[in-house]
N, C-alpha and C. Protein backbone atom coordinates (compact mmCIF):
# COMPACT_ATOMS: atom_id res chain seq x y z
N UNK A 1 0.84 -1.17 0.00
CA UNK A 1 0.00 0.00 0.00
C UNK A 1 0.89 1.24 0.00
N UNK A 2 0.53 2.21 -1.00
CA UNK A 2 1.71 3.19 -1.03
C UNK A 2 0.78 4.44 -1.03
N UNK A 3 1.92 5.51 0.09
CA UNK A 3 0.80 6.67 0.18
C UNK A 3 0.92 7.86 -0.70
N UNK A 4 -0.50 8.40 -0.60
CA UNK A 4 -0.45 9.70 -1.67
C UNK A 4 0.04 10.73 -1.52
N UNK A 5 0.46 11.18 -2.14
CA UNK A 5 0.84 12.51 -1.61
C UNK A 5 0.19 13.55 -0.67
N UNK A 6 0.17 14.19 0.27
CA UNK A 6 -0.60 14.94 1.20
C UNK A 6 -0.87 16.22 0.36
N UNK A 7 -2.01 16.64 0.02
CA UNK A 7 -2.26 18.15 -0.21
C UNK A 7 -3.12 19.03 1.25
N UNK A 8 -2.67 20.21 1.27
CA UNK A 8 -3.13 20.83 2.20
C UNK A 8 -4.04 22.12 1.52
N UNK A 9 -5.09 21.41 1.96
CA UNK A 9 -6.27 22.23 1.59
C UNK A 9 -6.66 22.82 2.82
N UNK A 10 -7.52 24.14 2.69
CA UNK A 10 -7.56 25.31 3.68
C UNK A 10 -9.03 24.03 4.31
N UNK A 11 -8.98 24.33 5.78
CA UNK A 11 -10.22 23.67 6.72
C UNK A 11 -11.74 24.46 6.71
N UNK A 12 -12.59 23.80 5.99
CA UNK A 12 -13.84 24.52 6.55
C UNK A 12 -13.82 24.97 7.82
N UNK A 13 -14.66 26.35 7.71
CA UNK A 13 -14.77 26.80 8.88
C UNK A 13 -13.55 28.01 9.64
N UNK A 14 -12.28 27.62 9.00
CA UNK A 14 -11.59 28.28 9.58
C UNK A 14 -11.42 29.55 8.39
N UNK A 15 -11.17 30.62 8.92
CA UNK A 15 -11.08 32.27 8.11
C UNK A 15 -9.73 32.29 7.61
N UNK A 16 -9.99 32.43 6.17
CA UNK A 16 -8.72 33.03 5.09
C UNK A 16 -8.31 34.13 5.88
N UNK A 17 -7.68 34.64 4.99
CA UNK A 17 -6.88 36.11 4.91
C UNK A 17 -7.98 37.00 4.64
N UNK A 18 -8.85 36.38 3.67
CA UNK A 18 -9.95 37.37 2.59
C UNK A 18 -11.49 37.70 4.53
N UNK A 19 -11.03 36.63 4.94
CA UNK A 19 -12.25 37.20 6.77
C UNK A 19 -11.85 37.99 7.71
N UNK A 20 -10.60 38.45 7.49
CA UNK A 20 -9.87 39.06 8.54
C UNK A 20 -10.52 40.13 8.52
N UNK A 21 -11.05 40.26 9.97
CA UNK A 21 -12.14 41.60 10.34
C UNK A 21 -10.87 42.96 10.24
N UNK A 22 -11.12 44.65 9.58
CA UNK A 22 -10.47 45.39 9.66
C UNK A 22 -10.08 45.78 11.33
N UNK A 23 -9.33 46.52 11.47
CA UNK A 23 -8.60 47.33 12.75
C UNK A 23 -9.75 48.00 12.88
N UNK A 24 -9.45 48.94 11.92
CA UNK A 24 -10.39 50.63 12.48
C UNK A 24 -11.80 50.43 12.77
N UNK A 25 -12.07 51.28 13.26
CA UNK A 25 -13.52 51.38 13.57
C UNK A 25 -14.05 52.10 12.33
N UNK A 26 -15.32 52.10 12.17
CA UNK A 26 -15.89 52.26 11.00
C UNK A 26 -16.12 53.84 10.85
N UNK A 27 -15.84 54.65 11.78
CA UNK A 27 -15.80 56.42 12.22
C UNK A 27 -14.76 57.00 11.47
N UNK A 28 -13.50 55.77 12.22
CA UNK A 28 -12.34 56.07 11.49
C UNK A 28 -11.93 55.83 10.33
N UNK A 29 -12.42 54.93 9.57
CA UNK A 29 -12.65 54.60 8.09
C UNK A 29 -13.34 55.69 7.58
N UNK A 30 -14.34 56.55 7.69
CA UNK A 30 -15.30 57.03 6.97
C UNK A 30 -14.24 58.52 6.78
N UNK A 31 -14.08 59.24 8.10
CA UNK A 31 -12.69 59.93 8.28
C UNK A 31 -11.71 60.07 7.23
N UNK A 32 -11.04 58.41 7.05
CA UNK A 32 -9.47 58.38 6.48
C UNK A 32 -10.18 58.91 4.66
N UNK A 33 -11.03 57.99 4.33
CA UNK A 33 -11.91 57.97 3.13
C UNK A 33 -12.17 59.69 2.97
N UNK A 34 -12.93 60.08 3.88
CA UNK A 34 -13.07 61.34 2.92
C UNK A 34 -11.60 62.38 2.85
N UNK A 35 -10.99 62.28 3.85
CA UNK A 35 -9.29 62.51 3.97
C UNK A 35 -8.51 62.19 2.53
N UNK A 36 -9.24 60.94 2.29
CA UNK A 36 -8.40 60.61 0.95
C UNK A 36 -8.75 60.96 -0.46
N UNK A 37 -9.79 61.16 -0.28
CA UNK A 37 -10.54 62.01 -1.36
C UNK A 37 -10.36 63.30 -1.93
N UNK A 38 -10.06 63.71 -0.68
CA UNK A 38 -9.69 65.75 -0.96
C UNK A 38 -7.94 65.41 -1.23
N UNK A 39 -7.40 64.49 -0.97
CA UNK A 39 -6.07 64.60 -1.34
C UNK A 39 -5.72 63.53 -2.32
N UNK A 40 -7.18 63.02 -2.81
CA UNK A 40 -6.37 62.73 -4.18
C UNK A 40 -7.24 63.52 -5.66
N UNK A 41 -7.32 64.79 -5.08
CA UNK A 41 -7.92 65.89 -5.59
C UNK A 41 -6.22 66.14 -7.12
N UNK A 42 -6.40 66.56 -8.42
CA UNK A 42 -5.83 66.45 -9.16
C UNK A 42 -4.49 67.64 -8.49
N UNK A 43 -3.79 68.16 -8.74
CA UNK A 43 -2.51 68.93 -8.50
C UNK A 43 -2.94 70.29 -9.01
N UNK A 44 -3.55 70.65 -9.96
CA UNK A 44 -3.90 71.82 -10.47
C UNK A 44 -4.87 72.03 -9.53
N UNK A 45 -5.32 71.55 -8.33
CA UNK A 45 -6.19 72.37 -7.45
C UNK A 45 -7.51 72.39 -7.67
N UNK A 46 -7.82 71.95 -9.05
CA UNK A 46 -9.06 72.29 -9.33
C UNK A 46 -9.97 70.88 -9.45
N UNK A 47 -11.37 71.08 -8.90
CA UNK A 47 -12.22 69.73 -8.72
C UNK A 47 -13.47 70.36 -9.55
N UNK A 48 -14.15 69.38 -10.10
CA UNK A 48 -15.44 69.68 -10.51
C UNK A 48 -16.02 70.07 -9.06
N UNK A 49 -17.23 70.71 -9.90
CA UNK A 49 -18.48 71.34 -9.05
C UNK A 49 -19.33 70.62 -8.20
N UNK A 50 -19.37 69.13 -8.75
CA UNK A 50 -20.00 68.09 -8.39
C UNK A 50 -19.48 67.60 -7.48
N UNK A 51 -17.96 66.94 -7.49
CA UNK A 51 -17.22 66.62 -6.63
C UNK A 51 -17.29 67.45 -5.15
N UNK A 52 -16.75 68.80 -5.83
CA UNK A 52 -16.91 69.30 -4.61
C UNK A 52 -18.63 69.50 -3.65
N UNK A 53 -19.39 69.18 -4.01
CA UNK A 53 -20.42 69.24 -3.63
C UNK A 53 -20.75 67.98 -2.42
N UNK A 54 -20.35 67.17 -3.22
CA UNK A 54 -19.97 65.75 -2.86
C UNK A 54 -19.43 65.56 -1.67
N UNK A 55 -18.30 66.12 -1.70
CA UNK A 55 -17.30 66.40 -0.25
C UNK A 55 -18.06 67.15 0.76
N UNK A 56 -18.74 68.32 0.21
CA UNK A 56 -19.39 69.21 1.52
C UNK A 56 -20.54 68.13 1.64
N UNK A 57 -21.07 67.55 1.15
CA UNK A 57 -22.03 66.81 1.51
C UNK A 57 -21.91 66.11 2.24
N UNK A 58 -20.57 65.29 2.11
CA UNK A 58 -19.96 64.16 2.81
C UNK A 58 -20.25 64.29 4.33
N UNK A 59 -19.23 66.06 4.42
CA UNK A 59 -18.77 66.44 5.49
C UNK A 59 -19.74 66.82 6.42
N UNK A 60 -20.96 67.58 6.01
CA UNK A 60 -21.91 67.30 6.48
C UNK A 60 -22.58 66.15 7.39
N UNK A 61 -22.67 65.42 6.45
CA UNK A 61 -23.13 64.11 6.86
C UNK A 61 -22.51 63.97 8.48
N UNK A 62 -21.04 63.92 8.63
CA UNK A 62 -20.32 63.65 9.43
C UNK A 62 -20.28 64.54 10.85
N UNK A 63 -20.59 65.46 10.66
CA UNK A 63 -20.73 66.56 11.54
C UNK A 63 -22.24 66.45 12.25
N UNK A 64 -22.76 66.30 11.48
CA UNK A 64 -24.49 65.96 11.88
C UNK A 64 -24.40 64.56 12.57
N UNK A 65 -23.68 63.76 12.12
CA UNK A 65 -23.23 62.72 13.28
C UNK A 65 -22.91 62.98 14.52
N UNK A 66 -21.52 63.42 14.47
CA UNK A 66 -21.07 64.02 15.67
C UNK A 66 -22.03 64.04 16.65
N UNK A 67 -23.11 65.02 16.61
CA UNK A 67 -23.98 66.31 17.37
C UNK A 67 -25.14 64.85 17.50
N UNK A 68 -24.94 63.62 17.22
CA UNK A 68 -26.54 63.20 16.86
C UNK A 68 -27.53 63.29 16.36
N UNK A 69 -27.59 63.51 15.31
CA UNK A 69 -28.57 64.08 14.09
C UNK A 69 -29.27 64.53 14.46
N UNK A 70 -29.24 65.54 15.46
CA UNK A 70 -30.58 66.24 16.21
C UNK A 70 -30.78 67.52 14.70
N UNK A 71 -32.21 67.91 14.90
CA UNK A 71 -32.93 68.54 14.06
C UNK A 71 -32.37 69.84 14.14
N UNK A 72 -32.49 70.55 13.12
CA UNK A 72 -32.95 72.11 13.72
C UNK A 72 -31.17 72.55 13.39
N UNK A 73 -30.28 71.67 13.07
CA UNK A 73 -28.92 72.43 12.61
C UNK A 73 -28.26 72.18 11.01
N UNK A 74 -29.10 71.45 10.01
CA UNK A 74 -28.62 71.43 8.86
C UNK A 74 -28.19 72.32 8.27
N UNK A 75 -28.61 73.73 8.51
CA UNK A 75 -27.45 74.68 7.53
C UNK A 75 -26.45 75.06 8.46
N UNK A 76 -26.97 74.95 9.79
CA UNK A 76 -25.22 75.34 10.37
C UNK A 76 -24.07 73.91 9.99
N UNK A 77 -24.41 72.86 9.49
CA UNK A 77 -23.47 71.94 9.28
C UNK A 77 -23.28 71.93 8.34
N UNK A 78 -23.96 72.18 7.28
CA UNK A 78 -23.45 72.68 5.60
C UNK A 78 -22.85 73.70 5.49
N UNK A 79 -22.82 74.83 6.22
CA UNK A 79 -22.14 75.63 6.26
C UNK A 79 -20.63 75.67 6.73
N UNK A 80 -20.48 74.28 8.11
CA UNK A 80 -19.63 74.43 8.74
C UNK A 80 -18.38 73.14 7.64
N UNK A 81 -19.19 72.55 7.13
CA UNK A 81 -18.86 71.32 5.97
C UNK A 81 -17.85 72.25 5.06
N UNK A 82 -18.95 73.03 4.43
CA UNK A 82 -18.10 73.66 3.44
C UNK A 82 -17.07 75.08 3.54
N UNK A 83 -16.88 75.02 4.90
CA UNK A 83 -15.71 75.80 5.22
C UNK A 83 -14.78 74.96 5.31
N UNK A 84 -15.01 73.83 5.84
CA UNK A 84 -14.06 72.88 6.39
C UNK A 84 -13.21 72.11 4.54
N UNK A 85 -13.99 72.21 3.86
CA UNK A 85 -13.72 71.47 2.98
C UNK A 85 -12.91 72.48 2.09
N UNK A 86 -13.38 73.84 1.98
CA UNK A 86 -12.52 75.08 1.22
C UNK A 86 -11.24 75.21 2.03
N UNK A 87 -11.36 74.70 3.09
CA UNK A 87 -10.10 75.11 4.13
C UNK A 87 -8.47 73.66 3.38
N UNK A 88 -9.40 72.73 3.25
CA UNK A 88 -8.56 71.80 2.96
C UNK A 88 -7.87 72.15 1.47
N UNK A 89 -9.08 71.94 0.73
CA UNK A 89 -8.44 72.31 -0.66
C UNK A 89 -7.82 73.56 -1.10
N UNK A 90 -7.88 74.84 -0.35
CA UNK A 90 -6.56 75.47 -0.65
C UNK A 90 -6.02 75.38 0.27
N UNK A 91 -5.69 74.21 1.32
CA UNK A 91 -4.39 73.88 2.16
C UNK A 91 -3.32 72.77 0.61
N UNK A 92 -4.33 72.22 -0.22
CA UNK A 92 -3.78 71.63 -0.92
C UNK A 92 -2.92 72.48 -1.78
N UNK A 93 -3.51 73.51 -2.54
CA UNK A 93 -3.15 74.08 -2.83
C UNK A 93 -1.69 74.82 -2.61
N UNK A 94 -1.14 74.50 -1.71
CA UNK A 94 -0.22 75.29 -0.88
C UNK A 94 1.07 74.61 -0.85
């Protein structure tokens, strides 16, 4: 009786590489993401209209988090969005 060769096949049940739960918390993901967005903004500084809309929107979003989506402050956070977001892109600029 002669033996076969052994192949090692991955075990049901047990997690690849491809299950490995991330580090960050999902705050801090949303964060790095829009972080990465305004800086992979083109070099000439300049973004569509849309884009940038996009971003204050984003930022929004995030700020209204913060506070708990309580009512009664959506333009102070669009407002405070899109300072925050003009502040970045001509920091890029720079």
């Amino acid at each position: 009786m002669s033996k076969s060769p052994t192949t090692h096949a991955p075990t049901r049940g047990t997690p690849g590489p491809q299950h490995v739960q991330p580090t960050r918390t999902t705050a801090s993901a949303k964060v790095a993401t829009r972080k990465r967005r305004v800086e992979s903004q083109p070099a000439s500084g300049k973004i569509e209209p849309k884009q940038r809309l996009q971003l204050i929107a984003q930022a929004a979003y995030f700020i209204a988090e913060r506070r708990g989506f309580a009512p009664g402050n959506e333009l102070e956070d669009w407002l405070q969005a899109e300072a925050e977001i003009e502040a970045c892109l001509k920091a890029a600029l720079q």
